[in-house]
Structure formats: structure tokens, C-alpha cells
Protein backbone atom coordinates (compact mmCIF):
# COMPACT_ATOMS: atom_id res chain seq x y z
CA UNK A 1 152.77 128.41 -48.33
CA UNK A 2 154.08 125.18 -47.31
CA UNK A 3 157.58 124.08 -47.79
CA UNK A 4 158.77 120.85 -48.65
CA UNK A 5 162.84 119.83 -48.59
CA UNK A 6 164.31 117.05 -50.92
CA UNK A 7 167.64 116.33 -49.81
CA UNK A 8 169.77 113.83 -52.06
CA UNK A 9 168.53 114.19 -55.25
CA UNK A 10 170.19 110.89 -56.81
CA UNK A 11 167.68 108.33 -58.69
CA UNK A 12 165.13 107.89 -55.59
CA UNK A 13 165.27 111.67 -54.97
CA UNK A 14 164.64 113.21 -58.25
CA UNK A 15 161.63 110.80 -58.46
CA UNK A 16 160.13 112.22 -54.94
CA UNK A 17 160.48 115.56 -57.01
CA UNK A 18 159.09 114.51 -60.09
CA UNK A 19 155.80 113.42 -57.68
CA UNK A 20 156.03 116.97 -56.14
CA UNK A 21 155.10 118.24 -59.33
CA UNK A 22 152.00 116.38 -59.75
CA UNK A 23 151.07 118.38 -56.34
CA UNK A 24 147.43 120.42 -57.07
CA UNK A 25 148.55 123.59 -54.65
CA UNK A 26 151.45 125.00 -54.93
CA UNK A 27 154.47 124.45 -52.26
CA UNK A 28 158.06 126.12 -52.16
CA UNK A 29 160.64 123.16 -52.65
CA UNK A 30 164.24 123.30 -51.75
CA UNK A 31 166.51 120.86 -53.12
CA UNK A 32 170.05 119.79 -51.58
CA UNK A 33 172.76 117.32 -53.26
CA UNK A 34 176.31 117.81 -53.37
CA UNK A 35 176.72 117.34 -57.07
CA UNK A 36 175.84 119.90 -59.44
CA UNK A 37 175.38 117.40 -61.95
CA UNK A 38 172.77 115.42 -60.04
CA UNK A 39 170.57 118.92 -59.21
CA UNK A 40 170.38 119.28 -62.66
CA UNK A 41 169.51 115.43 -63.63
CA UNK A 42 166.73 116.08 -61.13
CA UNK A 43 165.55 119.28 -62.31
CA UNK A 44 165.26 117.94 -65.97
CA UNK A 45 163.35 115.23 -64.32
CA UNK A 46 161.04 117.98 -62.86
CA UNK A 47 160.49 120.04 -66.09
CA UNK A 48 159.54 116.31 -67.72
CA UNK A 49 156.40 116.42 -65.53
CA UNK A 50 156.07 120.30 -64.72
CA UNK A 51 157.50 122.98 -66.94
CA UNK A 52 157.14 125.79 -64.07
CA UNK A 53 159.73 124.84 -61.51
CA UNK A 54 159.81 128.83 -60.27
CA UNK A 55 159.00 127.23 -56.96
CA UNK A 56 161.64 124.90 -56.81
CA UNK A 57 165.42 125.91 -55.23
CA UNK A 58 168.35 123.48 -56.11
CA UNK A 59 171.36 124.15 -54.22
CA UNK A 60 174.87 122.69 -53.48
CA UNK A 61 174.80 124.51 -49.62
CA UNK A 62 173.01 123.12 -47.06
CA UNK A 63 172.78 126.24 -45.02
CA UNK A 64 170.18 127.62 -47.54
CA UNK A 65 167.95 125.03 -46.32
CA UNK A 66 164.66 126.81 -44.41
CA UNK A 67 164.57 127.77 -40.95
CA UNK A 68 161.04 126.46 -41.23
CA UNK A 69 159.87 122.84 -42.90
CA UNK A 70 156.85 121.07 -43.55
CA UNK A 71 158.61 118.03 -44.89
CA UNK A 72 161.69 117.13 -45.25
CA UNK A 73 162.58 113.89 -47.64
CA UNK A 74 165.99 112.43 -46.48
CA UNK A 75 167.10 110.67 -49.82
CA UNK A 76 170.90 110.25 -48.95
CA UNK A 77 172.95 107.04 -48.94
CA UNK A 78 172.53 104.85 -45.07
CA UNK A 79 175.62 106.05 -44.38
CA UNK A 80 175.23 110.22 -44.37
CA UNK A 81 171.66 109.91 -43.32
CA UNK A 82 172.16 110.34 -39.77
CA UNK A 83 174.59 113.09 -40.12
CA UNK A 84 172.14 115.00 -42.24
CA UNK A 85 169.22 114.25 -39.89
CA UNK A 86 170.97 115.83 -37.00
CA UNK A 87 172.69 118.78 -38.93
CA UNK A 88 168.88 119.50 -40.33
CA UNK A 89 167.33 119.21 -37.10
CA UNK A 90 170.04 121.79 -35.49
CA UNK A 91 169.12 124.69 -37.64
CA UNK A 92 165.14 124.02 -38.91
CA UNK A 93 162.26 123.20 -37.42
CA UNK A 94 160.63 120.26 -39.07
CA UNK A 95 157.29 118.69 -39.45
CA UNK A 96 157.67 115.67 -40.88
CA UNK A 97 160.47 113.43 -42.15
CA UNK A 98 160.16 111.16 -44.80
CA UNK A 99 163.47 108.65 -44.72
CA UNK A 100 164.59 106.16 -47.27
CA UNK A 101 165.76 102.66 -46.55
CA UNK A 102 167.62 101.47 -45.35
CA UNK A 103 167.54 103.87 -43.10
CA UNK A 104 170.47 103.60 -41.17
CA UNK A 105 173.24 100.81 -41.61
CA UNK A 106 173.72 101.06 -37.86
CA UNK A 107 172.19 99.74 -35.27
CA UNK A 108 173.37 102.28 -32.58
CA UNK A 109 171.80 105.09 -35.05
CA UNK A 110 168.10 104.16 -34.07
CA UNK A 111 167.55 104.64 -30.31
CA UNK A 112 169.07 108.41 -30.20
CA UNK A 113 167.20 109.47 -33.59
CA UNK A 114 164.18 108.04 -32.30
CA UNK A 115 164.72 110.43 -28.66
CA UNK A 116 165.78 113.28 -31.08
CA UNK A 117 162.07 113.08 -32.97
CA UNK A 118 159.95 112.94 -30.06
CA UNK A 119 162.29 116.02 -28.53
CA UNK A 120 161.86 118.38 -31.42
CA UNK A 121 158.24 116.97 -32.03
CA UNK A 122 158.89 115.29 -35.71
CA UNK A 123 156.89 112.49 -37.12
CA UNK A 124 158.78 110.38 -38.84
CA UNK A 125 158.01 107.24 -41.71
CA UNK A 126 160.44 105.14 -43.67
CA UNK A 127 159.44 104.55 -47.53
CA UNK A 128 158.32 101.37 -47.14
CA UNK A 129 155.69 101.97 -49.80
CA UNK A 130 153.97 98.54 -50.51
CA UNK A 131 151.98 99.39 -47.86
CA UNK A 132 150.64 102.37 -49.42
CA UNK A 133 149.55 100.30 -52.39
CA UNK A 134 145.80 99.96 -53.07
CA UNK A 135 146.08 96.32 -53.67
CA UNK A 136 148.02 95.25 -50.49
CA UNK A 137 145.75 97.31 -48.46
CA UNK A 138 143.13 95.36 -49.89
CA UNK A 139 144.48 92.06 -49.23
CA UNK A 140 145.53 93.45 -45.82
CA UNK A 141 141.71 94.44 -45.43
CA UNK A 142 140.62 90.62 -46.68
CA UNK A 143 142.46 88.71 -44.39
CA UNK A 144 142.34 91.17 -41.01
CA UNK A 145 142.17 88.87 -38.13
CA UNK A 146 142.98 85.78 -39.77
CA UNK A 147 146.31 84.35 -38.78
CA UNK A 148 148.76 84.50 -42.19
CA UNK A 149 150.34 80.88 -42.28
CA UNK A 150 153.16 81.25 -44.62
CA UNK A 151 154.28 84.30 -46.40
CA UNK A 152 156.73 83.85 -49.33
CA UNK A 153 158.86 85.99 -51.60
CA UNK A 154 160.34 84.15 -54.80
CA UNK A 155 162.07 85.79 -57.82
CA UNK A 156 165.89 86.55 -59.02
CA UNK A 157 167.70 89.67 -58.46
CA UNK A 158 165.22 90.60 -55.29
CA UNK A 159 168.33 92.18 -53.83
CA UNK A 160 168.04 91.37 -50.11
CA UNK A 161 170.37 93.84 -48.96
CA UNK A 162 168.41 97.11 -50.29
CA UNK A 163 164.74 95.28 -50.29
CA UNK A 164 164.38 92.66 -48.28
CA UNK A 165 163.41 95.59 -45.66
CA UNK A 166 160.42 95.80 -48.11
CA UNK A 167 158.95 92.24 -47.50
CA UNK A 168 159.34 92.04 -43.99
CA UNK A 169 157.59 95.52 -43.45
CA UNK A 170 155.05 94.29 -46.16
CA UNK A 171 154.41 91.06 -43.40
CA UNK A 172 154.04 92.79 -40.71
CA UNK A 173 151.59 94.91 -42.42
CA UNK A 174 149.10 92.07 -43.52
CA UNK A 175 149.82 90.21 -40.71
CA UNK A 176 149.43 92.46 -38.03
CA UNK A 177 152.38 91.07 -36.62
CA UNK A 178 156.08 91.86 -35.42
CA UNK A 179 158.79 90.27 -36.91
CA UNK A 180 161.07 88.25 -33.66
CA UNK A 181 163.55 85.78 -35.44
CA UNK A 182 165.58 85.63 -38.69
CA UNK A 183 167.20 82.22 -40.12
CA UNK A 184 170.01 83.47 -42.65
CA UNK A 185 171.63 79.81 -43.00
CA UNK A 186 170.30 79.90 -46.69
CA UNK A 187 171.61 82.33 -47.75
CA UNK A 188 174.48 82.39 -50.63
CA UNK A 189 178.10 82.54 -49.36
CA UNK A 190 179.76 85.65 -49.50
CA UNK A 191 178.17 88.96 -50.94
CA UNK A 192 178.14 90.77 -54.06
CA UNK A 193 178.89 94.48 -54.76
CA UNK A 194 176.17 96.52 -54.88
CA UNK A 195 175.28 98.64 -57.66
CA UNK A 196 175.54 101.29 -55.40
CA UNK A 197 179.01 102.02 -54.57
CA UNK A 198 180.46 100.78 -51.74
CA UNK A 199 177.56 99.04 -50.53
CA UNK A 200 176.83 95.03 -50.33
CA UNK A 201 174.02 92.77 -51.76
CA UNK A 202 173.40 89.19 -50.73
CA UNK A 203 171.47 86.39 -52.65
CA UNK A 204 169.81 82.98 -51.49
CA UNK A 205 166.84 82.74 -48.80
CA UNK A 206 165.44 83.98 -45.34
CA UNK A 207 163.37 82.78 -43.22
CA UNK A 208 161.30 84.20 -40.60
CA UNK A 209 158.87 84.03 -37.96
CA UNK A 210 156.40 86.50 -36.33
CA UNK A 211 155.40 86.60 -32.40
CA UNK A 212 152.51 84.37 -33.26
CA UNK A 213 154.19 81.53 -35.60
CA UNK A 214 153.30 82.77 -38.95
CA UNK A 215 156.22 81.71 -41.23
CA UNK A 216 157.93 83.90 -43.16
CA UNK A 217 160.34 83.17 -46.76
CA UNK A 218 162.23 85.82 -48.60
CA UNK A 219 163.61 83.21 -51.77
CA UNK A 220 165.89 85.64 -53.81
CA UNK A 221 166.53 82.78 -56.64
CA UNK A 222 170.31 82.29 -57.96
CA UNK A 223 169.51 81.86 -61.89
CA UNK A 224 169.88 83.33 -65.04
CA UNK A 225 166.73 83.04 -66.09
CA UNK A 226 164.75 86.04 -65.58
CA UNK A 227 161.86 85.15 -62.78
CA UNK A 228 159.12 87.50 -62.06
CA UNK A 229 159.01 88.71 -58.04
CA UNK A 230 155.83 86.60 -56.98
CA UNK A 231 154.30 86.64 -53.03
CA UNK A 232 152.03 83.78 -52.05
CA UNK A 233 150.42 84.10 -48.77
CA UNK A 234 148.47 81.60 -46.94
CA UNK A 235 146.17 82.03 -44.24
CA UNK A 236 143.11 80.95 -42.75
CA UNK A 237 140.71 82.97 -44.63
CA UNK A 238 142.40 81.20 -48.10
CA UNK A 239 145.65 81.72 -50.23
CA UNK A 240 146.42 84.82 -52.13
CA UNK A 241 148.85 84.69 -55.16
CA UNK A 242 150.53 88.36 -56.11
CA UNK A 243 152.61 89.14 -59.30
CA UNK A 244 153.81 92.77 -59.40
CA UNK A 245 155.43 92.33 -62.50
CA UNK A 246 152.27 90.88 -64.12
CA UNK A 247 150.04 93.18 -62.18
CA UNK A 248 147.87 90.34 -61.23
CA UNK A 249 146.65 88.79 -58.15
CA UNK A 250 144.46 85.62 -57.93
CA UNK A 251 142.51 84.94 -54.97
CA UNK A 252 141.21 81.59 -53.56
CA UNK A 253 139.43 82.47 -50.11
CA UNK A 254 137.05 80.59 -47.83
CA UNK A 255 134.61 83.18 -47.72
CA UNK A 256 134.11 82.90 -51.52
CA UNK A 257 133.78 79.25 -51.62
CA UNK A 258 136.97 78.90 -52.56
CA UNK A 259 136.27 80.33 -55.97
CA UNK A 260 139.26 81.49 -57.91
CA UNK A 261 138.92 85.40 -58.35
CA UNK A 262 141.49 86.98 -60.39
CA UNK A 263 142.21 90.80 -60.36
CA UNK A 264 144.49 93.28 -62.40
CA UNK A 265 145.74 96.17 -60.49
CA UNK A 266 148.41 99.18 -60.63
CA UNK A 267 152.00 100.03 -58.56
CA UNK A 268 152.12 103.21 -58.60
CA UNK A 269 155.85 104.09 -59.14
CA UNK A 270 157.50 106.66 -56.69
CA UNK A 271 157.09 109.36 -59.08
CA UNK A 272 153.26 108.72 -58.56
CA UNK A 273 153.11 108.08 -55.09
CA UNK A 274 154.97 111.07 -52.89
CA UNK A 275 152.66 113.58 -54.18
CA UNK A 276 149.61 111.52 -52.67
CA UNK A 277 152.18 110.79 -49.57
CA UNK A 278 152.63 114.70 -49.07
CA UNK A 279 149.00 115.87 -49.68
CA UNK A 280 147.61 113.21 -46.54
CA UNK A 281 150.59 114.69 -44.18
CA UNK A 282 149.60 118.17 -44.78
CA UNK A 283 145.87 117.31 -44.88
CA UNK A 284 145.43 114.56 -42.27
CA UNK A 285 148.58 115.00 -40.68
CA UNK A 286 149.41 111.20 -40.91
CA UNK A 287 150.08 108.93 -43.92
CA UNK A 288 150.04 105.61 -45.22
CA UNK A 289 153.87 105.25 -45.00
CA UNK A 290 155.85 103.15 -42.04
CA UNK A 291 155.97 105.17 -39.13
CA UNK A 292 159.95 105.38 -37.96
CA UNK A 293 159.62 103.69 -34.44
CA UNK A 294 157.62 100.85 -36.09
CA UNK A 295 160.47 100.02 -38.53
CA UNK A 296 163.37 99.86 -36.39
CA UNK A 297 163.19 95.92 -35.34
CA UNK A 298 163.11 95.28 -38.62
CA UNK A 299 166.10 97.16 -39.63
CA UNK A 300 167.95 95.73 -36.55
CA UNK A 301 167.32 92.17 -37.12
CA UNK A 302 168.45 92.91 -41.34
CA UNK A 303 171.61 94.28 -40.23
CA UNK A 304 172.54 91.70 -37.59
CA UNK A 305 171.42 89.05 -39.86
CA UNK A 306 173.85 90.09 -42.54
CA UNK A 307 176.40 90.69 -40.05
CA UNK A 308 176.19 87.40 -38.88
CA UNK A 309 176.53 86.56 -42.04
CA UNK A 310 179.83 87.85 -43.19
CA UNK A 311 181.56 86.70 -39.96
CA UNK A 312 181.43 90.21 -38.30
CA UNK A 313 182.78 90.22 -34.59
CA UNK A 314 180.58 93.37 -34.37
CA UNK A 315 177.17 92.71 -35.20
CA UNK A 316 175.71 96.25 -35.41
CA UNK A 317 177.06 97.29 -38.30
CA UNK A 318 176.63 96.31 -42.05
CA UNK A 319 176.98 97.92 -45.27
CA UNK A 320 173.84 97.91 -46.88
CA UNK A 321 171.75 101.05 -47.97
């Protein structure tokens, strides 16, 4: 039987559970969190979806976790999550890692966890999950080999700190590009408190630009009027307009005469989408997720770009999660 280890089992966490128990074949899962309280917010959150959890272990010590793991699903704050990669790694052997964003909230984190997975043979993706979503794989699909123009991101309360990660990955993945400069004169002054504690959010815009010249705008709008998230994208095959909120798209593309198509389509929700993650790793032994040494430019250029930012004489270090 396979095993499968959740640990942090705060908001994000208890919904990678809740997907576990959507899972067709049965797996032994161990849960870790330090708060007794939060196992058993998660485990209610289970028995919503599954009302046998006799598979599932919640515990508050970390040495119960299995000599011997399939996957492992690092949900901790940016600041623990190399600690707990390394104290996992010394006493299991692991699979696969799945790791939250962002993943680390220091630069001199990446280089000797990327060494550490290639020495103990782990493959490793960051939860980038637009990527994994049937309609941006579609659009990615539509416009393959066709330079993207301009990419932008508009909407209030975006939250660059926590998601801009998402938009740049998102990019890269249409574009088929990397990611080599970001502007961060536009954004607001100062920074606002997270609602995770002692983390920081920022507001206002970035811009960007891939290794080819494609533009890139991340416009987290200061209002108070609620604005839905909305990504335009233009490229040479045509422009492609994207409301998640709305779960619409409308497409005006060369290759359909410039016809306006429009199309509904589903986000499926982390709850929905870590069963499907878990069932390709085991099966295929790959998924659809970010793979770890892709992603760390992109969390490198974030945190020096915030740094910058705030003034910081020591640009590797910022406290986002």
C-alpha cells in the first residue's frame, strides 16, 4: 500500500487531505501539525468528503512519520519549510515532494535543497497549479510556438506577495519562456501585513520580461471596488481574454479568422485537484505540477524584488510565504 504524508495541516493542508479522500485505491496517510486543534479542523474536513478515515494517522510527533514515503506534501509556513524538508529527508526515504509556495523566503535555501533531492533521488514540484488547469493547458496548447506579446494580470486584492509566484509560473508556462528581469518601481510604498501572521503583502504593479521580449504585467489594483482577477494575453496567433472568477474565456485568434469564440470552463479547487496530482505520480511517475528546479528563478527574482523594495541591505531574504 502506498503511503502518502501531509505535513502542516493549516487551510492549504487540510484541503490536500480533503482531495486524498476522493483517491479510488486506498493509501495509508499520515498527518503532522503541531496544533491539536488544527489535526482535528483537518480531520473534520476529511470526514466532510470521506466518512472512513481508518487509513488516515494525525499526529502532533514528527518521529511517527514513515521510514518509507511515496509522497510527502510539505504544507508549512516559508519559513519552517526547509527545516522540515531536511529533518524528513534524515529519517525517511521519499518519493516525491509536493511543496507549497512560496517555497522558501530565502534565497540561500534553493541551491542546497536542490543538491539534497538529486542526492537522495526525490522529485520534487511546487503547487503552482494553474498549470494543471484544463483550460490553461489548452490555451498553452493554442498558442505553442507563437511568441506571447504581452501578458497581463489585473484585479484588487491579487496579493503579490503569496501569488504573484502564480502568474509568473503561469507565463512561463504558455510562453515557453524563462522569466530574466523584474521592474518593481510600481509598486505601492510600503507593505501591508499579511493575513498570515508575520508575513508581508505588497500592492501596485510588476512588470516583466522573458529571454525573448515578451512583456509581462502583474496590475494588483488599489480600490475598493471589488474587481474580478482577469489575464489578457496577446500573441501572434491572436488575443485571449481569461476571467477565473467568471469562468469564462473569449478567444479572438488568427487561425479562426479572428472570430470571437467564447468558452465556459471549471478551476478545480485544491480539494479537487491533489487527488488527480497524486494518482499521475504514482501512475506515471510525473505530474502536471512545477517541477522544483524549474521554479527557483522565479522565486529568486520575487524575493529580491521585494527586497529591493523595502530598502533591504540584504537582498536574499524577504518575508513572504
Amino acid at each position: 500500500m502506498k503511503t502518502i504524508c501531509i505535513i502542516g495541516a493549516g487551510q492549504i493542508g487540510s484541503r490536500h487531505l480533503q482531495a486524498l479522500a476522493l483517491l479510488k485505491f486506498k493509501v495509508k496517510i499520515f498527518v503532522f501539525d503541531v496544533s491539536n486543534d488544527t489535526l482535528q479542523i483537518a480531520k473534520q474536513r476529511y470526514l466532510e468528503i470521506n466518512q472512513d478515515d481508518g487509513m488516515v494517522e494525525y499526529t502532533t510527533d514528527f518521529s511517527l512519520m514513515p521510514k518509507q514515503v511515496d509522497i510527502a506534501i510539505i504544507a508549512t509556513d516559508a519559513n519552517s519549510r526547509y527545516e522540515v524538508i531536511n529533518r524528513l529527508l534524515e529519517s525517511s526515504k521519499v518519493k516525491y515532494i509536493i511543496l507549497e509556495k512560496m517555497v522558501f523566503n530565502d534565497i540561500n535555501c534553493f541551491e542546497p535543497t536542490l543538491q539534497l533531492f538529486k542526492k537522495m533521488k526525490v522529485s520534487a514540484y511546487v503547487n503552482c497549479t494553474r498549470r494543471a488547469q484544463a483550460i490553461y493547458q489548452e490555451i498553452a496548447k493554442l498558442l505553442k510556438g507563437k511568441k506571447i506579446l504581452f501578458f497581463e494580470v489585473h484585479g484588487n486584492s491579487i496579493n503579490l506577495g503569496c501569488n504573484a509566484i502564480h502568474y509568473l509560473d503561469l507565463f512561463e508556462f504558455i510562453s515557453e519562456q524563462k522569466i530574466v528581469d523584474l521592474n518593481i518601481q510600481f509598486l505601492n510604498q510600503g507593505f501591508s501585513q499579511s493575513k498570515r501572521k508575520g508575513y508581508l503583502e505588497f500592492s501596485g504593479a510588476i512588470l516583466g520580461c522573458s529571454n525573448n521580449g515578451s512583456q509581462l504585467l502583474i496590475n494588483d489594483i488599489d480600490s475598493q471596488e471589488e474587481r474580478d482577477a482577469e489575464i489578457k494575453i496577446i500573441s501572434e496567433a491572436g488575443t485571449i481574454f481569461v476571467n477565473e472568477t467568471k469562468k469564462t474565456a473569449e478567444l479572438l485568434l488568427k487561425d479562426n479568422k479572428w472570430a470571437k469564440r467564447e468558452v465556459t470552463f471549471e478551476i478545480k479547487f485544491q480539494s479537487q485537484l491533489t487527488d488527480i496530482v497524486v494518482e499521475h505520480l504514482l501512475s506515471e511517475g510525473s505530474c502536471e505540477l512545477t517541477p522544483f528546479e524549474d521554479s527557483i528563478n522565479n522565486h529568486k527574482i520575487l524575493i529580491e524584488a521585494f527586497a529591493e523594495h523595502l530598502g533591504q541591505a540584504d537582498k536574499s531574504k524577504c518575508l513572504i510565504t
